[in-house]
Structure formats: C-alpha cells, structure tokens
Protein backbone atom coordinates (compact mmCIF):
# COMPACT_ATOMS: atom_id res chain seq x y z
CA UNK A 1 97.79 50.96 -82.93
CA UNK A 2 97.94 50.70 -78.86
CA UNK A 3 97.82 47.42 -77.46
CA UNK A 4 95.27 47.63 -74.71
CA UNK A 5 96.55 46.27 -71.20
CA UNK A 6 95.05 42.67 -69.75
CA UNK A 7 93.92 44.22 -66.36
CA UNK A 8 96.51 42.68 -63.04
CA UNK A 9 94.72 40.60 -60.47
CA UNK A 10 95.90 39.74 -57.24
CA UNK A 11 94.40 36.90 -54.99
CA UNK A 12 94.66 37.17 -51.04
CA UNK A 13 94.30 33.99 -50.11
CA UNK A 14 93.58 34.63 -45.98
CA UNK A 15 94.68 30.87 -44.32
CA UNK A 16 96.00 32.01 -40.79
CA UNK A 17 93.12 30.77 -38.72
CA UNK A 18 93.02 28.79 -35.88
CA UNK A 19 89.72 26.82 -37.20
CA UNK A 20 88.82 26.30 -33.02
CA UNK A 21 85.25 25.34 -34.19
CA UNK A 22 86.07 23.31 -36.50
CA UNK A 23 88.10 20.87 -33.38
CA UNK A 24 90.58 19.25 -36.25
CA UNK A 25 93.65 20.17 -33.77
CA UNK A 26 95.20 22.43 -36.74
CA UNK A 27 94.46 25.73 -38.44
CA UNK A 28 91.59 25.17 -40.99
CA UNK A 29 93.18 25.71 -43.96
CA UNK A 30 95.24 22.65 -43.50
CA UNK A 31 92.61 20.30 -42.77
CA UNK A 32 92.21 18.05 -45.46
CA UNK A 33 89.05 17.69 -47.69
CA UNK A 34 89.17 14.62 -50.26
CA UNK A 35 93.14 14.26 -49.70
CA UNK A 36 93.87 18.05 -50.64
CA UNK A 37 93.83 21.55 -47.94
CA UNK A 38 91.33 23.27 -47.99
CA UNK A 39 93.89 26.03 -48.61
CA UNK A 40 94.87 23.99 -51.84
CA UNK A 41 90.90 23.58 -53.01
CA UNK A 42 91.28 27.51 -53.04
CA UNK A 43 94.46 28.00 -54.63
CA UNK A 44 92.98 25.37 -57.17
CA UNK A 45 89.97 27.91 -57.91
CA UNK A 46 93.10 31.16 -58.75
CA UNK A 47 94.66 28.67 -60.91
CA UNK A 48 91.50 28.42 -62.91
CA UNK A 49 90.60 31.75 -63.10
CA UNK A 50 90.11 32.97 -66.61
CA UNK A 51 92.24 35.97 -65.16
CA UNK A 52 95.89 35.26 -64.44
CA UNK A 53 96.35 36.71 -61.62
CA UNK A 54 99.07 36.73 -58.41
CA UNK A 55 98.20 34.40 -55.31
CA UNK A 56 99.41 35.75 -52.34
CA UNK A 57 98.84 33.36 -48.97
CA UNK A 58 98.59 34.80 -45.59
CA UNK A 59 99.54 31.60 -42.77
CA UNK A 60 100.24 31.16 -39.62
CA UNK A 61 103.88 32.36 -39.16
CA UNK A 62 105.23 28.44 -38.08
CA UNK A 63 103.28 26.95 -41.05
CA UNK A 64 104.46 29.46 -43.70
CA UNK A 65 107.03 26.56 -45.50
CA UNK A 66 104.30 24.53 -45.51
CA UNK A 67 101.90 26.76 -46.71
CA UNK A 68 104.45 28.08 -49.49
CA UNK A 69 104.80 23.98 -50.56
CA UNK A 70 100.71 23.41 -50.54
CA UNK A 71 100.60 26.74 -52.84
CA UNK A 72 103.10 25.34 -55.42
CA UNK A 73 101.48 21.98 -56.13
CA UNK A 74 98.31 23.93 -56.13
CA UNK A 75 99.13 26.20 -58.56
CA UNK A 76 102.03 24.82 -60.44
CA UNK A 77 103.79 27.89 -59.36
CA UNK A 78 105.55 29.47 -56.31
CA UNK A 79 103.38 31.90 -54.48
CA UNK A 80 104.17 35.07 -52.30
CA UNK A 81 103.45 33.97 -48.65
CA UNK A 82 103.71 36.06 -45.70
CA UNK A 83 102.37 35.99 -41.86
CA UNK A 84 99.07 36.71 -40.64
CA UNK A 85 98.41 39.17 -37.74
CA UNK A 86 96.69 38.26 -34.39
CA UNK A 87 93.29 39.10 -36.68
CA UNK A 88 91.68 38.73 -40.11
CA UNK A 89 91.93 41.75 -40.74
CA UNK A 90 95.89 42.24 -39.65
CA UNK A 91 96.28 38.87 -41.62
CA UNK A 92 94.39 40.97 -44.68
CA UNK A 93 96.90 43.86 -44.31
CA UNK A 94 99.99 41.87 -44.27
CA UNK A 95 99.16 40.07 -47.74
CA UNK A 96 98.23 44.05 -49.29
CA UNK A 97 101.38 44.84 -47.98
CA UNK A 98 103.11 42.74 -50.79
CA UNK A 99 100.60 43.72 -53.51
CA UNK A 100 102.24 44.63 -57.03
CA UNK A 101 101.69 48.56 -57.62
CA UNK A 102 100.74 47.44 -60.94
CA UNK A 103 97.85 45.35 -59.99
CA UNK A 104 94.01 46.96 -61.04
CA UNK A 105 91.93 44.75 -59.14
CA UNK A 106 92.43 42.91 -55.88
CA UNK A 107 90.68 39.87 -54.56
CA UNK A 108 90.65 38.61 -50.75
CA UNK A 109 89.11 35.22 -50.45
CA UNK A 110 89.07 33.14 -47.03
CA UNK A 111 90.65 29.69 -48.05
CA UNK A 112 87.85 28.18 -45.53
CA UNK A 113 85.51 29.03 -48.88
CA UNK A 114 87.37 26.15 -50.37
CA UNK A 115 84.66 25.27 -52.78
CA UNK A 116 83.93 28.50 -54.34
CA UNK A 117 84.42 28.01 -57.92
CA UNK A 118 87.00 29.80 -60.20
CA UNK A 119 83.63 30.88 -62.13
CA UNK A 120 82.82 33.31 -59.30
CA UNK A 121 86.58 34.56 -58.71
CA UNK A 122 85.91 35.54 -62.34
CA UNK A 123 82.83 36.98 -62.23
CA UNK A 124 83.76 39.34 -59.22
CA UNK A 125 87.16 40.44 -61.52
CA UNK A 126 84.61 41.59 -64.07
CA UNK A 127 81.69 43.47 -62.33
CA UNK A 128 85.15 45.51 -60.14
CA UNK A 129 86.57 46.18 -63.69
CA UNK A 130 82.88 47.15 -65.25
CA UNK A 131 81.70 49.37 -61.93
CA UNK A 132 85.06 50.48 -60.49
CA UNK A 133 84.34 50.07 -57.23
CA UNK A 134 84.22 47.22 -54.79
CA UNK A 135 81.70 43.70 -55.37
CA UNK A 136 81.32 41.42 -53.22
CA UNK A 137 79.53 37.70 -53.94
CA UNK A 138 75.91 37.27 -51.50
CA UNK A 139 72.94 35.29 -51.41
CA UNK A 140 69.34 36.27 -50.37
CA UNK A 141 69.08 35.22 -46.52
CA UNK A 142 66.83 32.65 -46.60
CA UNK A 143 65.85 31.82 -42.32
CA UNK A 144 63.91 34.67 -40.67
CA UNK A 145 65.80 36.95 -38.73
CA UNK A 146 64.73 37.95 -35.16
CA UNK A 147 66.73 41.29 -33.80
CA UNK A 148 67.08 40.06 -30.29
CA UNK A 149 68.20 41.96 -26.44
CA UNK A 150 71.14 40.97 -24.06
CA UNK A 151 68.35 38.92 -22.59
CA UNK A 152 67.00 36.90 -24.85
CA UNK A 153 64.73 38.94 -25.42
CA UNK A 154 62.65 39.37 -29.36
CA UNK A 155 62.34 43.03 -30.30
CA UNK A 156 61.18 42.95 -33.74
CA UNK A 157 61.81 40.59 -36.90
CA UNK A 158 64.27 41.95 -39.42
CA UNK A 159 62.88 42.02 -43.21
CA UNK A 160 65.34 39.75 -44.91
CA UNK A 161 64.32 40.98 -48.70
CA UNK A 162 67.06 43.94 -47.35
CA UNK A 163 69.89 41.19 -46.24
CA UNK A 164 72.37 39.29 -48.23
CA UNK A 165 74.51 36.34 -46.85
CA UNK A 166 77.93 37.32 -48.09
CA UNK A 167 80.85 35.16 -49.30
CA UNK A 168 84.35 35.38 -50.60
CA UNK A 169 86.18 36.34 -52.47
CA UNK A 170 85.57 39.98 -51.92
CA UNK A 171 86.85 42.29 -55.36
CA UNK A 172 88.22 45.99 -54.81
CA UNK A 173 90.53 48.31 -57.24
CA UNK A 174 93.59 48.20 -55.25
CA UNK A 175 93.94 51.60 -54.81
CA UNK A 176 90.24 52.06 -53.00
CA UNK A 177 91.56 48.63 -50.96
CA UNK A 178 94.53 50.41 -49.72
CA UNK A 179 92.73 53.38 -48.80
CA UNK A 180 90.29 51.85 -46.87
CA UNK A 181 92.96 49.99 -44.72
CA UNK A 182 95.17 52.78 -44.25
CA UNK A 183 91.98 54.60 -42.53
CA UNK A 184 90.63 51.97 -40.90
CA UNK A 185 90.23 52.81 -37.35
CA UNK A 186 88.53 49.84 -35.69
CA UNK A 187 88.13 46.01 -36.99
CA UNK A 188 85.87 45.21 -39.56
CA UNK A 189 83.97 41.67 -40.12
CA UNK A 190 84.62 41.69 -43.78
CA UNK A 191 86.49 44.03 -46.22
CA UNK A 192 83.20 45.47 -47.98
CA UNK A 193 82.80 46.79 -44.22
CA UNK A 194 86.42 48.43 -44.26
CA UNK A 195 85.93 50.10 -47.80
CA UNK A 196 82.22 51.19 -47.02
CA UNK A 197 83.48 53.19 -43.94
CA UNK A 198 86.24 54.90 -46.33
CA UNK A 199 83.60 56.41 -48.06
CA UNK A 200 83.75 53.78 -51.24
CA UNK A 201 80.47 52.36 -52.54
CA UNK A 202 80.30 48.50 -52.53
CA UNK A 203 77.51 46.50 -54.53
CA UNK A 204 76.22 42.59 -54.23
CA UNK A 205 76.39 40.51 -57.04
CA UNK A 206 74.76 36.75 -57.26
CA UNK A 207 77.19 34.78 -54.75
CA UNK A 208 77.40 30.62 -55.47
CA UNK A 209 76.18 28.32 -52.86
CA UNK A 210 79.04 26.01 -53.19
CA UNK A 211 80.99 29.03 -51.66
CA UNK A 212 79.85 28.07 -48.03
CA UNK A 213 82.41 28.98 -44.90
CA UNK A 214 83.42 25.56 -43.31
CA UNK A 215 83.29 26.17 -39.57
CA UNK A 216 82.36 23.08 -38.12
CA UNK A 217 82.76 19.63 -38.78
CA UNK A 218 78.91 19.62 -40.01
CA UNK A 219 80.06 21.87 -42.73
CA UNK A 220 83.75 19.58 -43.36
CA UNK A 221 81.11 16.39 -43.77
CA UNK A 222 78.79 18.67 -46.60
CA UNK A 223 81.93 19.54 -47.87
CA UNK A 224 83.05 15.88 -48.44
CA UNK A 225 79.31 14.79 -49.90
CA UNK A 226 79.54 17.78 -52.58
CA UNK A 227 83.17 16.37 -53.68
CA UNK A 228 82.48 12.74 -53.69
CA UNK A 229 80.03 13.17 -56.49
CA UNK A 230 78.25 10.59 -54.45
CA UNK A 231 74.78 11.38 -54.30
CA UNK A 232 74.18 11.16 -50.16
CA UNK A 233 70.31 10.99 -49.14
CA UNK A 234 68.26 13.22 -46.77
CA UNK A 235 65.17 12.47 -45.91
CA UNK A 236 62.55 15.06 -44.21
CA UNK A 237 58.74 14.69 -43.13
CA UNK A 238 56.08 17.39 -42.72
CA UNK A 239 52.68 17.30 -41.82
CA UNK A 240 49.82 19.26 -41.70
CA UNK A 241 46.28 19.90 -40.64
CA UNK A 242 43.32 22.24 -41.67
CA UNK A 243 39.62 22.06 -41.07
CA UNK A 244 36.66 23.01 -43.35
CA UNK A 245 35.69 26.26 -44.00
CA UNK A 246 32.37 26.15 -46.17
CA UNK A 247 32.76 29.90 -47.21
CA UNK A 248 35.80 28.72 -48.79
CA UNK A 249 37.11 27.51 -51.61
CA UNK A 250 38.68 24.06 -51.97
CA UNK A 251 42.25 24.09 -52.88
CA UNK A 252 44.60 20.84 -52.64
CA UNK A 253 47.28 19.12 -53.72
CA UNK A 254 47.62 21.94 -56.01
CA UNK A 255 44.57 21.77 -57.91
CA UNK A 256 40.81 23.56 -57.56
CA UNK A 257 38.21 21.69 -56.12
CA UNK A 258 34.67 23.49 -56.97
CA UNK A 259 31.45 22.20 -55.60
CA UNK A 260 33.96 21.12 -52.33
CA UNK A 261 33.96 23.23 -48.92
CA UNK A 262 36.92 24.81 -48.34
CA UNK A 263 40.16 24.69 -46.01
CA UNK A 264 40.56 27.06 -43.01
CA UNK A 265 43.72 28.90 -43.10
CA UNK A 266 45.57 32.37 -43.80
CA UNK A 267 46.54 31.37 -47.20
CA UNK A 268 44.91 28.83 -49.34
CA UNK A 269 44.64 26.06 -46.89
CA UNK A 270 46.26 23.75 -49.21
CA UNK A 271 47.27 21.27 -46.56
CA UNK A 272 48.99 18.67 -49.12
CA UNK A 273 51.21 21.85 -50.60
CA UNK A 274 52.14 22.38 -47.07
CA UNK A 275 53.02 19.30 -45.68
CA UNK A 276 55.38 18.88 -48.91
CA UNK A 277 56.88 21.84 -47.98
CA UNK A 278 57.58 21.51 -44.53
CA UNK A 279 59.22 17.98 -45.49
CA UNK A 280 61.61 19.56 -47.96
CA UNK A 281 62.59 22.13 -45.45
CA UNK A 282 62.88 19.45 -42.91
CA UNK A 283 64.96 17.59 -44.82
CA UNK A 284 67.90 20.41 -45.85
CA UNK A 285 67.57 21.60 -42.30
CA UNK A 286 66.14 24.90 -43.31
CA UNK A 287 63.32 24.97 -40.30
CA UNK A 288 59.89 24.78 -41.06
CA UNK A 289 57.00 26.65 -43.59
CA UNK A 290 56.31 28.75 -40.26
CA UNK A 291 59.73 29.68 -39.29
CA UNK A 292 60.18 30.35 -42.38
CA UNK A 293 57.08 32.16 -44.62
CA UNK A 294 55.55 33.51 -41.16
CA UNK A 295 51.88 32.06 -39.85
CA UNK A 296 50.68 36.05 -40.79
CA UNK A 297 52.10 37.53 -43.30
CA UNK A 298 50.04 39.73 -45.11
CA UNK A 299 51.51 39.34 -48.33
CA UNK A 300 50.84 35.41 -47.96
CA UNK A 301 47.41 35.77 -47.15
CA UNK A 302 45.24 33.53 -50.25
CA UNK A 303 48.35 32.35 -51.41
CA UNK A 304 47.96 29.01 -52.89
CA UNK A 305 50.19 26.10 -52.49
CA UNK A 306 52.84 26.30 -55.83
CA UNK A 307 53.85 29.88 -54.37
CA UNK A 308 55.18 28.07 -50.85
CA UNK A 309 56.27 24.93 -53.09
CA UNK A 310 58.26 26.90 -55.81
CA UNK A 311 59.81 28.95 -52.81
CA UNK A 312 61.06 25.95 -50.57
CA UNK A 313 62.52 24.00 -53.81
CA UNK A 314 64.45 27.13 -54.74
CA UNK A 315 65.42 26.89 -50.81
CA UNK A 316 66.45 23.41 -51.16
CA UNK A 317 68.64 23.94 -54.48
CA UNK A 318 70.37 27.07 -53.51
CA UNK A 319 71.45 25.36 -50.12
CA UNK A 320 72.87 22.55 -52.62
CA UNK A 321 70.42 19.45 -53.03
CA UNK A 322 67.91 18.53 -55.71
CA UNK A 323 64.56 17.05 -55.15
CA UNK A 324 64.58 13.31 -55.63
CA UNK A 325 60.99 12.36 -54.65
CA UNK A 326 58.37 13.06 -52.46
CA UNK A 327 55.47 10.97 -51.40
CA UNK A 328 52.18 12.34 -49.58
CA UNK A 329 49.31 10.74 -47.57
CA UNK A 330 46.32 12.25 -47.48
CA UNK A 331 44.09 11.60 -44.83
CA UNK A 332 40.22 12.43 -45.26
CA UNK A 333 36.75 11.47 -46.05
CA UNK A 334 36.95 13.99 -48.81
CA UNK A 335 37.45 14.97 -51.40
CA UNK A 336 37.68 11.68 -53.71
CA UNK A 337 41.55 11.78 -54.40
CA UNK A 338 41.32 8.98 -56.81
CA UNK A 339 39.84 10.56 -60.32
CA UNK A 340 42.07 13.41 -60.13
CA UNK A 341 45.19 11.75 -58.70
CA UNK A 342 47.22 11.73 -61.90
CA UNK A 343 46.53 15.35 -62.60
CA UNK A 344 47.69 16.30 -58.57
CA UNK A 345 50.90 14.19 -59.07
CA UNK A 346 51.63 15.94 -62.76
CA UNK A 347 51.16 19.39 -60.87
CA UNK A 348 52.85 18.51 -58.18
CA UNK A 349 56.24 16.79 -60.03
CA UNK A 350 56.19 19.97 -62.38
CA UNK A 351 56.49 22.25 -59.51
CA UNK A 352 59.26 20.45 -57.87
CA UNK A 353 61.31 19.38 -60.93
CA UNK A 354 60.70 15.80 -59.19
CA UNK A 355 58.32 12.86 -59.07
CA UNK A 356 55.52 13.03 -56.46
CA UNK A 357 53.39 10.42 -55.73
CA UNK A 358 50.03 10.98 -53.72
CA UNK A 359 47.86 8.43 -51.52
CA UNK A 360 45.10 8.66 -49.60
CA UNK A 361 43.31 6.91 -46.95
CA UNK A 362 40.13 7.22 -44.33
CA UNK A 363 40.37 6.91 -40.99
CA UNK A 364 37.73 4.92 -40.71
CA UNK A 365 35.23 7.84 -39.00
CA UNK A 366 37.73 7.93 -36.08
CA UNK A 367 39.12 11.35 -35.06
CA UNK A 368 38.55 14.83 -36.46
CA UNK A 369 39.41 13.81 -40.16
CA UNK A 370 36.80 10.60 -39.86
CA UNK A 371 33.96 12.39 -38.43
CA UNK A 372 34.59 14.78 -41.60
CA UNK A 373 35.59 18.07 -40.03
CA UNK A 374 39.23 18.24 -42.25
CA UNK A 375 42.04 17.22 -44.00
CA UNK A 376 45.66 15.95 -42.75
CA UNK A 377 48.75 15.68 -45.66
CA UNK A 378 51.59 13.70 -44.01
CA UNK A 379 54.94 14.22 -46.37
CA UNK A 380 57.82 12.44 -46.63
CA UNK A 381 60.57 14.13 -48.78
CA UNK A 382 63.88 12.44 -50.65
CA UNK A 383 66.92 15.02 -50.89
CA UNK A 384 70.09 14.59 -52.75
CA UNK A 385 73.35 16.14 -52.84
C-alpha cells in the first residue's frame, strides 16, 4: 500500500527591520523580551509547530551570524539565513529564494509577532492544505473607522463588520507564493495583497490576539505583562447620565423596572449598563461606548444594556485582559436600588464573567438627579492581564 506524504512546510521568519518606532537603538527582532529576541520568541513558536517544518530567517545583512546563532538555540537546529532587501517585501523574496522545491505550503511570519502561538502557525498549515489557496490569521476590527481627506477632513465612516485586522503568519502553497512574487509589479503591505493581485483567492481565518505587532515601546511593555504571568492591573471609569422619559420604560442595571418612568435615550437608557461599559473600555484603552457603538445607530436603537455589556467584555478579552471587578454608583432619588440589589449584581457579574457590586446614593435634592429629573451611574472598572 502507498505511504501517503507528511505535507513540507517552510517558515519565513522576516527579522530585517529597523524597529525606528520602537527607539531600542537596534533592529526589532533583537530587542529582548523576558531575556530572549523577539526573533527567538518566534523561532520558539516553528519549533512547536505540530508541523515540522524549515525556518528560514531573513536579517539585516551585518547581523546575519548573529541571527544564524539566536535561530540555533531557538530551535535546537541550524537554520537557513539570508539578507533582507531595502523592503519587506525584498526581505520576503530573498527568504523564497531559498525555499525547498519540495515544500507544499509556505508560511511568512514577521518575528515582531513574537507572541503568536505555535497553535496558530498550525492552524494556518491546515486551512492552506484543506482550501489550497492562501489563509491568512485576522480579527474583527473593533475601533470605528473614519475614511478621512488630505485635510483632515471626515468623508464617511467605514462599516467595520467588512474589515479584519490581519496578523502573521500568512500561509500560501508555494507554488501560488512564487507566482505572485514573480508578477508583482509594485510593493504590497502584506503577502495576501501580493497573491490577491496574481489572481489567487485568499480567505481569513480566526487570528489570536496574543499575535499583536510590537511597534512601540507601549506594545514591548504589554508584551512583558503577558509573559510575566504577573497579573498587572488597569483600572478605567465611565460615567453616565439620562433623564426621565415617562413614555418609557424603566430599564437599569440590567433589570426591568415596571410601574417606574423611563430613561431618555436611543437605546434602552440603561445608564448603569453604560457607565460599566464605558469604564471597561476606558480601562483597555479601547475609546469610549460612543466612539465605539455610535450615539445613532439604527440597529442599536432599544437595545438594552447586556447587548453593549456582552460586546465591550468580548472587547476587553480579545484585546487580552479579563474582567476582575467592577463597582457602580448610582446616583438618584429613584428607583429604590436596595430590594433588588442582589438580583442587579447577579445579572450584572453573569454578564461580565466578574463580580459587580452596585451602590447607590441621593444627592440630597441638589442638582438635576436630586430635584428627580434622572439618573447618573459612575463606574469604576478592574482589568487584568
């Protein structure tokens, strides 16, 4: 009977840039993270692919020895290393240059990704062998998106249920790779953008959020929080304000409220919901519930409050954190908090995956919430990494 042939991978590893942003006075890749390069967190990643498959490192031509050392205590094994080019995409070429013939599937990964996990090297292998044709890793884009003139101008907002923030590494069959540099006419950001212009189709699959880009030394410090295993707090506050609408009905803290007027707003008014929200955005510096759900979106409109909630701690988790607590003030004559607090905190912590505690407090008849004419939620949220 015919033995059937374990598909060849090959690995690009891409570690010839200068990292300018990043201001650590040496190409990125050999910046350290937790003692190791981020060019050897990479390499680490190929070694545990369930795929064996053939690292190939593209460096800066004066760092190639050391590159070619980093890649052997990396991976227990010499690797190929060549030169990059003046660009990524050059650099690209150069390490396809030295490709096996034999090889089925090829894999370019930026060694900046230094924490994407062998899981996802894996997974991309798999849907290339499965589909025959190039996958790339993405996540849904989670800010809104403004398209935006030469002046500053805002010409229209971009629906983001059509975008996907892509990663590395990037899987093609070799021979659909190859093609799609040897046309390749202008430069490309990424190589799904090369292979889509040679006429190939290229699919998204589910990306990993540990597979962010270091850049800056913002994302070097996340970087060194994830690793530690240290869990590093963020704290975030939100607040937020409606008034009574009597034709409405009363929805807070997650809970109905009947026999009780009514908040004001385009959804359900559920100022508590809100506030908690715009502290957990706050906190994993993802903006704010307008920036981010839009003040008039139509599809929003009578939304209650676990629909924002269940969206921001999705938010929160896919850019790396868990919940740890949250706490809430709520500031009003009514309604009586007290005899349904328990069952607002119980909604509330199963929403979140997290304990929530709730308060509340008069102002004694001073202001618009003491002469009875709304609510305020103040928030203060507890993030961990």
């Amino acid at each position: 009977m015919e033995s059937i042939r374990e598909p060849r991978v090959a690995v690009v590893v891409v570690a010839a840039g200068s990292g300018t942003r990043l201001g650590a006075g040496r190409p990125k890749a050999f910046v350290t993270l937790q003692g190791r390069t981020l060019l050897e967190h990479s390499l680490h990643a190929v070694r545990g692919m369930r795929y064996a498959a053939d690292a190939i490192v593209v460096a800066p031509a004066d760092l190639a020895e050391d590159a070619a050392w980093l890649a052997e205590q990396a991976l227990g094994t010499p690797a190929t290393v060549v030169a990059g080019g003046d660009t990524r995409q050059r650099s690209v070429a150069e390490g396809l240059a030295v490709v096996d013939p034999s090889v089925d599937v090829v894999l370019v990964h930026d060694a900046a990704r230094a924490l994407a996990p062998a899981t996802l090297f894996d997974a991309v292998v798999e849907a290339v062998l499965e589909r025959g044709y190039g996958v790339i890793p993405g996540l849904p884009v989670s800010d809104t998106v403004k398209r935006v003139g030469d002046d500053g101008e805002v010409h229209e907002t971009v629906d983001r249920s059509a975008l996907s923030a892509v990663q590395t590494p990037q899987g093609f069959p070799r021979e659909q790779l190859l093609t799609a540099y040897a046309l390749a006419e202008s430069d490309e950001t990424d190589d799904a953008g090369l292979v889509a212009a040679a006429g190939f189709r290229v699919d998204v699959v589910p990306g990993d959020a540990h597979a962010f880009k270091v850049t800056t030394p913002w994302d070097l410090r996340r970087a060194e929080e994830l690793l530690s295993g240290v869990a590093v707090p963020r704290i975030g506050t939100g607040s937020d304000t409606h008034a009574f609408d009597p034709d409405a009905e009363l929805w807070l803290a997650g809970l109905h409220w009947p026999g009780e007027p009514g908040l004001a707003g385009h959804s359900d008014g559920d100022a508590v919901a809100h506030a908690i929200v715009d502290a957990l955005l706050s906190a994993a510096g993802l903006g704010d519930i307008g920036g981010v759900f839009g003040t008039g979106d139509p599809r929003l409109e009578g939304a209650h409050g676990d629909v924002f909630l269940q969206e921001a701690r999705r938010r929160v988790e896919e850019a790396g954190f868990r919940i740890g607590n949250v706490a809430v003030q709520v500031i009003g004559n009514r309604p009586k908090l007290a005899p349904r607090r328990e069952e607002a905190q119980e909604r509330l912590s199963t929403i979140l995956g997290a304990p929530v505690s709730l308060g509340a407090t008069t102002t004694d008849g001073l202001g618009f919430t003491g002469r009875g004419e709304g609510v305020t939620a103040q928030a203060t949220a507890l993030l961990l990494s």
